[in-house]
N, C-alpha and C. Protein backbone atom coordinates (compact mmCIF):
# COMPACT_ATOMS: atom_id res chain seq x y z
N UNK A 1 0.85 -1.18 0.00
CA UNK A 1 0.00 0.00 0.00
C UNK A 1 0.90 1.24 0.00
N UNK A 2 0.81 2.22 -0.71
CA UNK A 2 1.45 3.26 -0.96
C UNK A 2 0.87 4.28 0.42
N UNK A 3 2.39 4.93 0.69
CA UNK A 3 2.06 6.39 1.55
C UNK A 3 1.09 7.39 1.03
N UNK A 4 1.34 8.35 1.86
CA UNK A 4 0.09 9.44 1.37
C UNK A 4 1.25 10.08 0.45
N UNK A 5 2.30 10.24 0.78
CA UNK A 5 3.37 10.56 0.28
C UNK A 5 3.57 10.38 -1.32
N UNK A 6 4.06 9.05 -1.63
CA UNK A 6 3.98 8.28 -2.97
C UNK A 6 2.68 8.63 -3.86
N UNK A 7 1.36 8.75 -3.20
CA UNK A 7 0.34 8.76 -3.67
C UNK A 7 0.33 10.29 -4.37
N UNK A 8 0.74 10.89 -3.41
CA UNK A 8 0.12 12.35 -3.57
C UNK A 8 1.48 12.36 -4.95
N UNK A 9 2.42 12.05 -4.68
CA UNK A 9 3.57 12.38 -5.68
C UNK A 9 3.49 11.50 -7.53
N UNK A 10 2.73 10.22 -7.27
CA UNK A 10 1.95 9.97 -8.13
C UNK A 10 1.00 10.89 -9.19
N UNK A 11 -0.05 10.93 -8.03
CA UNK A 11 -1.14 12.73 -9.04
C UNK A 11 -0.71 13.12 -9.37
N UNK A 12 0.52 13.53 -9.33
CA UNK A 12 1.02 15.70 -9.87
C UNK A 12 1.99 14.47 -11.00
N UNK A 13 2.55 13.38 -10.82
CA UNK A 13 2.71 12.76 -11.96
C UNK A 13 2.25 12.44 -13.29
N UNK A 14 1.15 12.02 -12.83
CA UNK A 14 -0.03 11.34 -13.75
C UNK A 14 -0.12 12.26 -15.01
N UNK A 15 -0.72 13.43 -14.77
CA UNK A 15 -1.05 14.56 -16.23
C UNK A 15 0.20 14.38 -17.18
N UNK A 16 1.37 14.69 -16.69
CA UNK A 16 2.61 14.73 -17.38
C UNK A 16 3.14 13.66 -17.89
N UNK A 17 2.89 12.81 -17.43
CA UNK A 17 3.46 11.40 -17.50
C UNK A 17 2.13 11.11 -18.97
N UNK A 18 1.03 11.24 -19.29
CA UNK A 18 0.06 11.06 -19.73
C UNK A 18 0.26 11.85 -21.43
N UNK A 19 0.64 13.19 -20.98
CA UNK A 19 1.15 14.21 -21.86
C UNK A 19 2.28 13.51 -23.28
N UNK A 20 3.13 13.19 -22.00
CA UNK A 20 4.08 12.61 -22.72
C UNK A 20 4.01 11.56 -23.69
N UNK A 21 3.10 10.01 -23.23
CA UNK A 21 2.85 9.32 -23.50
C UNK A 21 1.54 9.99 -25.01
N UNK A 22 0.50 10.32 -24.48
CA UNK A 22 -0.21 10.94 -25.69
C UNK A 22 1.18 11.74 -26.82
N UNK A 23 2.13 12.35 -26.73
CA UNK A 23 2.67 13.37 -28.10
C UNK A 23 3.45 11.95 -28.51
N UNK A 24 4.35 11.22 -28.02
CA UNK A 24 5.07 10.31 -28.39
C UNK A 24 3.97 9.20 -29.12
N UNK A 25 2.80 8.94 -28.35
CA UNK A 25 2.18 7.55 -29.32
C UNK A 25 1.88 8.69 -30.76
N UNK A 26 1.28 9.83 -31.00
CA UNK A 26 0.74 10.37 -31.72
C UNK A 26 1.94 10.49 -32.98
N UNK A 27 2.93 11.31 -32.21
CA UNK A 27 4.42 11.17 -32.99
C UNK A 27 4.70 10.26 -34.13
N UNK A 28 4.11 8.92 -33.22
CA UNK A 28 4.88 7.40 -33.65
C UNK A 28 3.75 6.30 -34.30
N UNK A 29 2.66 6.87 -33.84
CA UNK A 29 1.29 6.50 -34.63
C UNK A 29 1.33 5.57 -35.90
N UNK A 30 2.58 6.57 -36.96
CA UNK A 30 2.54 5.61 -38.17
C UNK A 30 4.30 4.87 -37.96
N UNK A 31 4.84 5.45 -36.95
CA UNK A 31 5.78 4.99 -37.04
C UNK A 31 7.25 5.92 -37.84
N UNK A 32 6.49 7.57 -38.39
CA UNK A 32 7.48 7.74 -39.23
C UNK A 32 6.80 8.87 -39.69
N UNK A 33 7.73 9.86 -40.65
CA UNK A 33 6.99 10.25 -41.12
C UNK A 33 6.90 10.33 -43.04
N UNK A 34 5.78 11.03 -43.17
CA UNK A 34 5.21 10.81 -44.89
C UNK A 34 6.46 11.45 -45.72
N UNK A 35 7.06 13.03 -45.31
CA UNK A 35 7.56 13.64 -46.40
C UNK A 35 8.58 14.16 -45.15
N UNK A 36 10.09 14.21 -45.78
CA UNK A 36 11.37 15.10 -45.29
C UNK A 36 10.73 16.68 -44.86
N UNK A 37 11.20 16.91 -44.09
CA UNK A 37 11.17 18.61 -43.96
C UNK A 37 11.48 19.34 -45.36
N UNK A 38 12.42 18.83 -46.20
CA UNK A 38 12.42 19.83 -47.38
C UNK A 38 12.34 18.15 -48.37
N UNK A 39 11.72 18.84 -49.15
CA UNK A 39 11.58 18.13 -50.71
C UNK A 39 12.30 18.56 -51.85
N UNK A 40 13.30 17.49 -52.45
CA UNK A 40 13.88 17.72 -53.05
C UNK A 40 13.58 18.30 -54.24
N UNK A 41 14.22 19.56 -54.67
CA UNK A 41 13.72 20.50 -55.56
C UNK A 41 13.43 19.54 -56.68
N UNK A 42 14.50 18.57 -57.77
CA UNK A 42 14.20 17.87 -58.81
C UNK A 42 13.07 17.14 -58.94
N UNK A 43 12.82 16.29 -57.53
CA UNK A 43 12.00 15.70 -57.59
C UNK A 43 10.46 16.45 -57.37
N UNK A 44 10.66 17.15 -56.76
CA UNK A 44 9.25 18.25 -56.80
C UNK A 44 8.90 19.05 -58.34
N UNK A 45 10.00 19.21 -59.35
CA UNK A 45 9.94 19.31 -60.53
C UNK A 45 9.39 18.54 -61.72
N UNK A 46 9.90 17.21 -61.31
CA UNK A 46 9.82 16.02 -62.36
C UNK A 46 8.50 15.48 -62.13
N UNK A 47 8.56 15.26 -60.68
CA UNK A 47 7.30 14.48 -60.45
C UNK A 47 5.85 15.29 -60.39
N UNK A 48 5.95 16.56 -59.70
CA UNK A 48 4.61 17.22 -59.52
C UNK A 48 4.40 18.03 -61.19
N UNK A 49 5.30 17.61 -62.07
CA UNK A 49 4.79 18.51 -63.12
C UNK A 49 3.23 17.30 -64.41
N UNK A 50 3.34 16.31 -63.45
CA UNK A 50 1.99 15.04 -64.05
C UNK A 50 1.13 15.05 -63.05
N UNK A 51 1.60 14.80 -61.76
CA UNK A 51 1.14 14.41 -60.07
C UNK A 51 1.33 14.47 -59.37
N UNK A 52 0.41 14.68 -58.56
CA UNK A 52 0.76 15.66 -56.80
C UNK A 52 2.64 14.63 -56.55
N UNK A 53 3.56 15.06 -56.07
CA UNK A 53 4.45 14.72 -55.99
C UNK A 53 5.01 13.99 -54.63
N UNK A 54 4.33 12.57 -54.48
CA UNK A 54 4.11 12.03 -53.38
C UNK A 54 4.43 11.67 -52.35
N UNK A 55 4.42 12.01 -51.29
CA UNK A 55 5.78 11.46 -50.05
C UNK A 55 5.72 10.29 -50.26
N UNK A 56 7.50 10.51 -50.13
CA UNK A 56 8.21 8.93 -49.91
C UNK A 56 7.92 8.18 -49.42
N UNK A 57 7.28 9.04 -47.85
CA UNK A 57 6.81 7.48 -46.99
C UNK A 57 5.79 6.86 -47.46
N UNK A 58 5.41 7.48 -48.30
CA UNK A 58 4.12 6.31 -48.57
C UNK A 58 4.13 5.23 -49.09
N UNK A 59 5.39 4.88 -49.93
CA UNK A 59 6.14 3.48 -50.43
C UNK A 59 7.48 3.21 -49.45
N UNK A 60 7.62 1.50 -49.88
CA UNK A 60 9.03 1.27 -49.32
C UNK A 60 9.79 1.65 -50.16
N UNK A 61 11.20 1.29 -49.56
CA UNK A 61 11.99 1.53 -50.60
C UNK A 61 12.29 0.50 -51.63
N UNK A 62 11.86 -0.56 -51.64
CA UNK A 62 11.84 -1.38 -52.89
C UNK A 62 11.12 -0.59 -54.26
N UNK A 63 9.61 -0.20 -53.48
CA UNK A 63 8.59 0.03 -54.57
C UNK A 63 9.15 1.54 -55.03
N UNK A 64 10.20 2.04 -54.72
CA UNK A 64 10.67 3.72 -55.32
C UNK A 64 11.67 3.16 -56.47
N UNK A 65 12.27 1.92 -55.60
CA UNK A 65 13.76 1.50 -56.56
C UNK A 65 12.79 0.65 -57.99
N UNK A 66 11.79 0.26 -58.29
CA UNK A 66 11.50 -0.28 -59.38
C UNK A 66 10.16 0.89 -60.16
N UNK A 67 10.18 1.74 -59.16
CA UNK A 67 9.58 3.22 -60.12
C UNK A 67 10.31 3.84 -60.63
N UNK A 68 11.66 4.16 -60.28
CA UNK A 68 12.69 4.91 -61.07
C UNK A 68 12.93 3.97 -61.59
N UNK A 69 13.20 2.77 -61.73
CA UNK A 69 14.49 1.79 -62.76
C UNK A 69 12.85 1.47 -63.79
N UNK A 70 11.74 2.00 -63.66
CA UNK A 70 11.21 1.42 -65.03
C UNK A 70 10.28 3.23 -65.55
N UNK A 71 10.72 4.08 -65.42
CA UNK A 71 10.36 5.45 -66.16
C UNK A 71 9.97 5.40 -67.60
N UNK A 72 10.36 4.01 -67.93
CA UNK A 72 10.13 4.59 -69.38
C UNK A 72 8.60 3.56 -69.77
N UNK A 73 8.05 3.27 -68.64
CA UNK A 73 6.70 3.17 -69.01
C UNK A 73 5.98 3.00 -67.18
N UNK A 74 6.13 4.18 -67.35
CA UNK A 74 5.21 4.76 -66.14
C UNK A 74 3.97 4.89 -65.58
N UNK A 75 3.69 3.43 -65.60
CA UNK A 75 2.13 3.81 -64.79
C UNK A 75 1.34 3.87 -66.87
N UNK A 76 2.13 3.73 -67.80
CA UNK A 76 1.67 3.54 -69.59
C UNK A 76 1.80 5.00 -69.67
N UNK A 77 2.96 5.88 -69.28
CA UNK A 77 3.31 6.72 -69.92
C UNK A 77 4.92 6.79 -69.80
N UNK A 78 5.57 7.16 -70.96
CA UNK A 78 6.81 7.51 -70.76
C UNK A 78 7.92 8.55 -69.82
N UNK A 79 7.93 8.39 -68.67
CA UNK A 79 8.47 9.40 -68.29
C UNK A 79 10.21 9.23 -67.65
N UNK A 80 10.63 8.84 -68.74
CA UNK A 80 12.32 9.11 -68.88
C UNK A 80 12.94 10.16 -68.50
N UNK A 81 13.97 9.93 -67.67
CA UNK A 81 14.83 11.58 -66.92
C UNK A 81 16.02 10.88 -67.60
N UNK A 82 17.24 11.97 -67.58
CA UNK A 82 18.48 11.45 -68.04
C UNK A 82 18.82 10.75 -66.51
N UNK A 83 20.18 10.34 -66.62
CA UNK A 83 20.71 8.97 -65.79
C UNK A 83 21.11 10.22 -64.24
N UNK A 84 21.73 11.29 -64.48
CA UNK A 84 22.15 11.36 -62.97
C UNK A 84 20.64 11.92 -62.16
N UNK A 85 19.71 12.92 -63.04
CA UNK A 85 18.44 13.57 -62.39
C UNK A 85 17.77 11.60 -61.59
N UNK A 86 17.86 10.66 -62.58
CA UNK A 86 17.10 9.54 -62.31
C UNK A 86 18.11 8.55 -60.56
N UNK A 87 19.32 9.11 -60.52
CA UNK A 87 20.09 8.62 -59.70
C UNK A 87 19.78 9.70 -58.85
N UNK A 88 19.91 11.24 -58.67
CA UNK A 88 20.02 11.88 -57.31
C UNK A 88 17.96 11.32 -56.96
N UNK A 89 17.49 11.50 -57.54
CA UNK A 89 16.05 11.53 -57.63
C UNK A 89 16.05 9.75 -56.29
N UNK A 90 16.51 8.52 -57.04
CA UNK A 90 16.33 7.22 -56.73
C UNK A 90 16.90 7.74 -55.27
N UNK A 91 17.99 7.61 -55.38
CA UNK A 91 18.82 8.11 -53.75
C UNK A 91 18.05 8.97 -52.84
N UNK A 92 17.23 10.16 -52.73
CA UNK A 92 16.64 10.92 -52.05
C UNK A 92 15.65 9.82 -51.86
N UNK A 93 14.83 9.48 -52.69
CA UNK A 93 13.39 8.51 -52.28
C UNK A 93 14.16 7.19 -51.48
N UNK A 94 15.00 6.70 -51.74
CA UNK A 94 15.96 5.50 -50.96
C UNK A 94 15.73 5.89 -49.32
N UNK A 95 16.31 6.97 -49.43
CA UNK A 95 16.74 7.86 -47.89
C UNK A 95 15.31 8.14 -47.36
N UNK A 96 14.15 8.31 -47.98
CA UNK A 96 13.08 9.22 -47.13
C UNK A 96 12.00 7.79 -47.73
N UNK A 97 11.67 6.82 -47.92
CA UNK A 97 10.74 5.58 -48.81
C UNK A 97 10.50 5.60 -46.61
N UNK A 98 9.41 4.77 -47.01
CA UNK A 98 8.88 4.62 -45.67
C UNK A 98 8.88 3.12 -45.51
N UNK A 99 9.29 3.27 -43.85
CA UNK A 99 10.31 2.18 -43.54
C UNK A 99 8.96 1.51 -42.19
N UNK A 100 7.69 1.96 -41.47
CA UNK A 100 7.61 1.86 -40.67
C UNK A 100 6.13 0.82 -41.16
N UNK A 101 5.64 0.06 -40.23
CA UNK A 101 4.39 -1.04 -39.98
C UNK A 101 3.48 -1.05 -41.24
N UNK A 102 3.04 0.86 -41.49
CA UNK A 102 1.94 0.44 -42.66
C UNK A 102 2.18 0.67 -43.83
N UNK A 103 3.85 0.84 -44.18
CA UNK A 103 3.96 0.53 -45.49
C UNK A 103 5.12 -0.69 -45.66
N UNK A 104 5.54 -1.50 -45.04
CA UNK A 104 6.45 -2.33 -45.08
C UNK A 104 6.02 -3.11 -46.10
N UNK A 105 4.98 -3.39 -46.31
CA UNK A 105 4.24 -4.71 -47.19
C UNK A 105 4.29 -3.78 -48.70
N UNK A 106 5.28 -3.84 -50.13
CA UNK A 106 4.99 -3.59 -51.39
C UNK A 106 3.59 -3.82 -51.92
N UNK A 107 3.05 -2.71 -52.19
CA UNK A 107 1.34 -2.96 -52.97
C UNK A 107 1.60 -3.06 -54.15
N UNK A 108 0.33 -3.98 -54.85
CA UNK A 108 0.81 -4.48 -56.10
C UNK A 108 1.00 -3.46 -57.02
N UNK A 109 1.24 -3.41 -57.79
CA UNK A 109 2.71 -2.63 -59.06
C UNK A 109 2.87 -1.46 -58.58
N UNK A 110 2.90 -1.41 -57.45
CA UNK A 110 3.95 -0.22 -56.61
C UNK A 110 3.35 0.49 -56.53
N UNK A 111 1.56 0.88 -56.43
CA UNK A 111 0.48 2.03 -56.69
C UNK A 111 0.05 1.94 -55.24
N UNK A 112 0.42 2.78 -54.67
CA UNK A 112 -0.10 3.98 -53.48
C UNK A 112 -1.26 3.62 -53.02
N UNK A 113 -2.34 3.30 -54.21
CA UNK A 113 -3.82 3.22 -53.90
C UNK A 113 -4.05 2.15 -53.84
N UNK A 114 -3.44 0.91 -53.97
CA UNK A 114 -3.56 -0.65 -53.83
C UNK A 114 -3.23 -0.85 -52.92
N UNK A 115 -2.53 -0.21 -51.92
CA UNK A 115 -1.41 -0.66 -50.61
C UNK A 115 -2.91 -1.03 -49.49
N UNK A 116 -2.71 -2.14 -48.83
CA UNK A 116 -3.45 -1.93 -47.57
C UNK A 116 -3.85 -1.23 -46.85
N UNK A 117 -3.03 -0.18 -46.26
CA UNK A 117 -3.28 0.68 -45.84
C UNK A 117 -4.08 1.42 -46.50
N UNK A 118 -4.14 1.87 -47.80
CA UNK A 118 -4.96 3.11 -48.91
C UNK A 118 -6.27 2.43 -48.70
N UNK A 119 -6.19 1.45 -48.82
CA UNK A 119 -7.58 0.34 -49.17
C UNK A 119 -8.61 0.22 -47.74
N UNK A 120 -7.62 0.27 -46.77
CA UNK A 120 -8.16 0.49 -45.27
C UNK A 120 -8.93 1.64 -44.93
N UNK A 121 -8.50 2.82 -45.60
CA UNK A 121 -8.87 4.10 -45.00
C UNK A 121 -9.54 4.33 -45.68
N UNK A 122 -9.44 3.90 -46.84
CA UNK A 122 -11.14 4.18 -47.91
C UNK A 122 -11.93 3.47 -48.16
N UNK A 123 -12.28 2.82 -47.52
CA UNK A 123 -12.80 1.51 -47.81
C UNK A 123 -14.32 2.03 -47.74
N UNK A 124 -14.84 3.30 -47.03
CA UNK A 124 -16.09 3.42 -46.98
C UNK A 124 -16.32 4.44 -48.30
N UNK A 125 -15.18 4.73 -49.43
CA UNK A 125 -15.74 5.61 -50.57
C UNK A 125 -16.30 4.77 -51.60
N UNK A 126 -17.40 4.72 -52.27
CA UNK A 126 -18.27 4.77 -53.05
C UNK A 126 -17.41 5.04 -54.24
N UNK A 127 -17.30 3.62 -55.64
CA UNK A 127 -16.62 3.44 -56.74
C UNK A 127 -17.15 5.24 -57.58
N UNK A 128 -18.18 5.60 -56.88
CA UNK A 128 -18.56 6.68 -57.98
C UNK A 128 -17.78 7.92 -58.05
N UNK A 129 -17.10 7.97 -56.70
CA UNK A 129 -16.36 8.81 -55.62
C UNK A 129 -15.19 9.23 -56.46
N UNK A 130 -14.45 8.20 -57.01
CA UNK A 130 -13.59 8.02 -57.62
C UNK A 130 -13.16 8.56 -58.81
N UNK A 131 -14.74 8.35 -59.66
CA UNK A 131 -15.15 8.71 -60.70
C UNK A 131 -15.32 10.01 -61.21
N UNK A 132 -15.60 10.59 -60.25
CA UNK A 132 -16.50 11.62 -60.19
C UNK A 132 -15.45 12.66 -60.94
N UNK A 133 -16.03 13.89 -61.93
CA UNK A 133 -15.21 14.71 -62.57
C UNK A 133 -14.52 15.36 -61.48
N UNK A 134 -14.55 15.74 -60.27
CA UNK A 134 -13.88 16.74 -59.71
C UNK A 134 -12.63 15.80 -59.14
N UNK A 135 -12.96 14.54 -59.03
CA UNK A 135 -11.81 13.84 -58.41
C UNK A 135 -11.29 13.11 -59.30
N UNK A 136 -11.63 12.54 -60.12
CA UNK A 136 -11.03 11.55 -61.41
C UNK A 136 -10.47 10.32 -61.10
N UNK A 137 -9.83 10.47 -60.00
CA UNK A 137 -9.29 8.65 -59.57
C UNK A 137 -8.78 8.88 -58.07
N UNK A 138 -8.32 7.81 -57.48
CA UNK A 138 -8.01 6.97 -56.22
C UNK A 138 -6.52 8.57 -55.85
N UNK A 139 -5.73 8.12 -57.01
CA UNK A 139 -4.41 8.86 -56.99
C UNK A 139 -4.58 10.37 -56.71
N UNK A 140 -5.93 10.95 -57.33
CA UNK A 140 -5.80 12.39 -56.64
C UNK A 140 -6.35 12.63 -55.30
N UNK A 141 -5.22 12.63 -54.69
CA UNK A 141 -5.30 12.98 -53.27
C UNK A 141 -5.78 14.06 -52.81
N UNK A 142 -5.20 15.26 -53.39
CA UNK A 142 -5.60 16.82 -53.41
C UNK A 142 -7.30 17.09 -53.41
N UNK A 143 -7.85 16.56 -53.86
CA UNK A 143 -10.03 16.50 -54.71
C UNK A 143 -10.21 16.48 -53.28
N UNK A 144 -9.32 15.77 -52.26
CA UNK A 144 -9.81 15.87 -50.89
C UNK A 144 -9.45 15.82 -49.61
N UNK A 145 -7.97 15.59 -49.88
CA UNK A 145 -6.69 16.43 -48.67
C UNK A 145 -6.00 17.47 -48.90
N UNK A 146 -6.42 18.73 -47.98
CA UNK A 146 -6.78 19.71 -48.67
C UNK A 146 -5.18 20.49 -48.17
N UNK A 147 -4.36 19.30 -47.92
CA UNK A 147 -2.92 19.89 -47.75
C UNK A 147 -2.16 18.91 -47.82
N UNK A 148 -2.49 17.58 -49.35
CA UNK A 148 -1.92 16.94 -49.79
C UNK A 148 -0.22 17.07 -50.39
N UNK A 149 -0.26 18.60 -50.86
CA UNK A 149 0.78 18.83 -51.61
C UNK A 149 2.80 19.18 -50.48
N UNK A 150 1.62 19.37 -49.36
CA UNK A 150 2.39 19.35 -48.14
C UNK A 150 2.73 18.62 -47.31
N UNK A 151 2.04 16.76 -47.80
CA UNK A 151 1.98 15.66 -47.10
C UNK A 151 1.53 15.99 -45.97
N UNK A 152 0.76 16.59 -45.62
CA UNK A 152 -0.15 15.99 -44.76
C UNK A 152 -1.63 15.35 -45.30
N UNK A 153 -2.10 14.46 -44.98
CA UNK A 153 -3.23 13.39 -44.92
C UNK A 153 -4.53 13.49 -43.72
N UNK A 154 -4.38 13.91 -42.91
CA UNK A 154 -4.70 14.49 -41.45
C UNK A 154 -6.19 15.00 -41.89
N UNK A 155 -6.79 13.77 -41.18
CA UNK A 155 -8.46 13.52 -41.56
C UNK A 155 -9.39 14.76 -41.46
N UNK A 156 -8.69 15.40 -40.27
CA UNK A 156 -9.36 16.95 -40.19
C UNK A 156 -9.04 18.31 -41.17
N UNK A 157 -8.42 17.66 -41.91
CA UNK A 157 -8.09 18.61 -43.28
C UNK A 157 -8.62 18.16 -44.60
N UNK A 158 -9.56 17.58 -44.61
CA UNK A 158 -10.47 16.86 -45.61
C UNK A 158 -11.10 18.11 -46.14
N UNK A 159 -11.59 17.76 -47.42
CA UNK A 159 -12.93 18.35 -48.37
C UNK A 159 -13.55 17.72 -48.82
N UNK A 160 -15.08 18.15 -49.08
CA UNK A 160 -16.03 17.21 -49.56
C UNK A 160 -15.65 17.53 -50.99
N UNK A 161 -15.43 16.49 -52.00
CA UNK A 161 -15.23 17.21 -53.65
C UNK A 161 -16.37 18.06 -53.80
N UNK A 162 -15.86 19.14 -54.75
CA UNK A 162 -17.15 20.01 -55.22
C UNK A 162 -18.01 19.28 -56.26
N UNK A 163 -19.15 19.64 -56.03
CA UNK A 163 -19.97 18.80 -57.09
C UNK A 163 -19.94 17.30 -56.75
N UNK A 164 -19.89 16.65 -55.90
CA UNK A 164 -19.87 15.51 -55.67
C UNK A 164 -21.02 15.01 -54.82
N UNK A 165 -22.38 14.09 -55.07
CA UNK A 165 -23.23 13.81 -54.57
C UNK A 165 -23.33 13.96 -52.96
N UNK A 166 -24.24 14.74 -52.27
CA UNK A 166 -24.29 14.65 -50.98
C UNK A 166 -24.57 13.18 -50.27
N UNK A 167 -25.06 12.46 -51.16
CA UNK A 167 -25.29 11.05 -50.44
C UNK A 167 -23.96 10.72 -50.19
N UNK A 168 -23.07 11.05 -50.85
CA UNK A 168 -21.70 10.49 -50.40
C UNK A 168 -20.55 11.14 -48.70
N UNK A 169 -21.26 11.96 -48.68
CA UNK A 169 -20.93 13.09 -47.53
C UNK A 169 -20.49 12.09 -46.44
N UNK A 170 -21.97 10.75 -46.63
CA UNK A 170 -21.45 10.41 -44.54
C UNK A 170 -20.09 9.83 -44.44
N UNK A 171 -19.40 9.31 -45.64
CA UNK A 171 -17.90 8.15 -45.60
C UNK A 171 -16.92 9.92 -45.32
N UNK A 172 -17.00 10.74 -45.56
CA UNK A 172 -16.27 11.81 -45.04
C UNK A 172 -16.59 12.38 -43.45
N UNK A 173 -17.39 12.18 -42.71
CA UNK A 173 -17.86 12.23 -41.50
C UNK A 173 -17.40 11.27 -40.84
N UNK A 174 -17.12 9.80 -41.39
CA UNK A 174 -16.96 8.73 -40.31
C UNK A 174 -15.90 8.62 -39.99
């Protein structure tokens, strides 16, 4: 049985001790994070001049090393860099590819939106969702993270697409 002592020194513990524990799980939540503090200028060039230009963490580093080594049919478009832009480019995504629980597992042909995780968190959008002119597919992130281009994902920074059926509203609420 604890003193009044221990006890009382416990309480004035507890909040802080709690504090701590809440910023560190939150911190560590995914294990890591999506995008470097700075983004490499080339690659913010090459890549965001087709598509939002995607944090690293969102692939491993396997699935970056067989996106650069096959550019010249990209997803069925050609997008060839010369050899060193395609080497500093591979090396930066090497260094920042995400290393932690929910992307360890390669999604099939290395697409972002096939990964478990993608498939987890949307699982309540509606094929029409997808479709829809303001959003066009799975890959545009931006139609409804509304600070995608900054890697953040952060559910409270959502948009409903414009023009997009209100029946679809409640999978953005839940």
């Amino acid at each position: 049985m604890p003193t009044p002592t221990q006890t009382r020194t416990l309480r004035q513990a507890l909040p802080a001790l709690a504090l701590l524990l809440g910023l560190t799980t939150t911190a560590l939540a995914d294990g890591g994070k999506l995008s470097p503090s700075q983004m490499l200028p080339s690659y913010q060039q090459e890549c965001a001049a087709c598509h939002l230009a995607y944090p690293p963490g969102l692939l491993p580093a396997r699935s970056w090393d067989r996106i650069m080594n096959g550019l010249d049919k990209h997803y069925g478009t050609d997008a060839s860099l010369d050899a060193a832009t395609v080497q500093q480019i591979g090396q930066w995504l090497q260094a920042h590819a995400g290393s932690y629980k929910r992307v360890s597992a390669e999604p099939p042909q290395d697409r972002i939106t096939e990964s478990a995780w993608f498939q987890r968190k949307h699982r309540k959008l509606d094929a029409p969702v997808w479709q829809h002119a303001s959003v066009k597919s799975a890959a545009n992130c931006a139609a409804c993270h509304t600070r995608a281009e900054q890697g953040s994902f952060d559910e409270r920074e959502l948009q409903f697409p414009r023009g997009l059926d209100a029946r679809y509203r409640r999978a953005f609420q839940d």
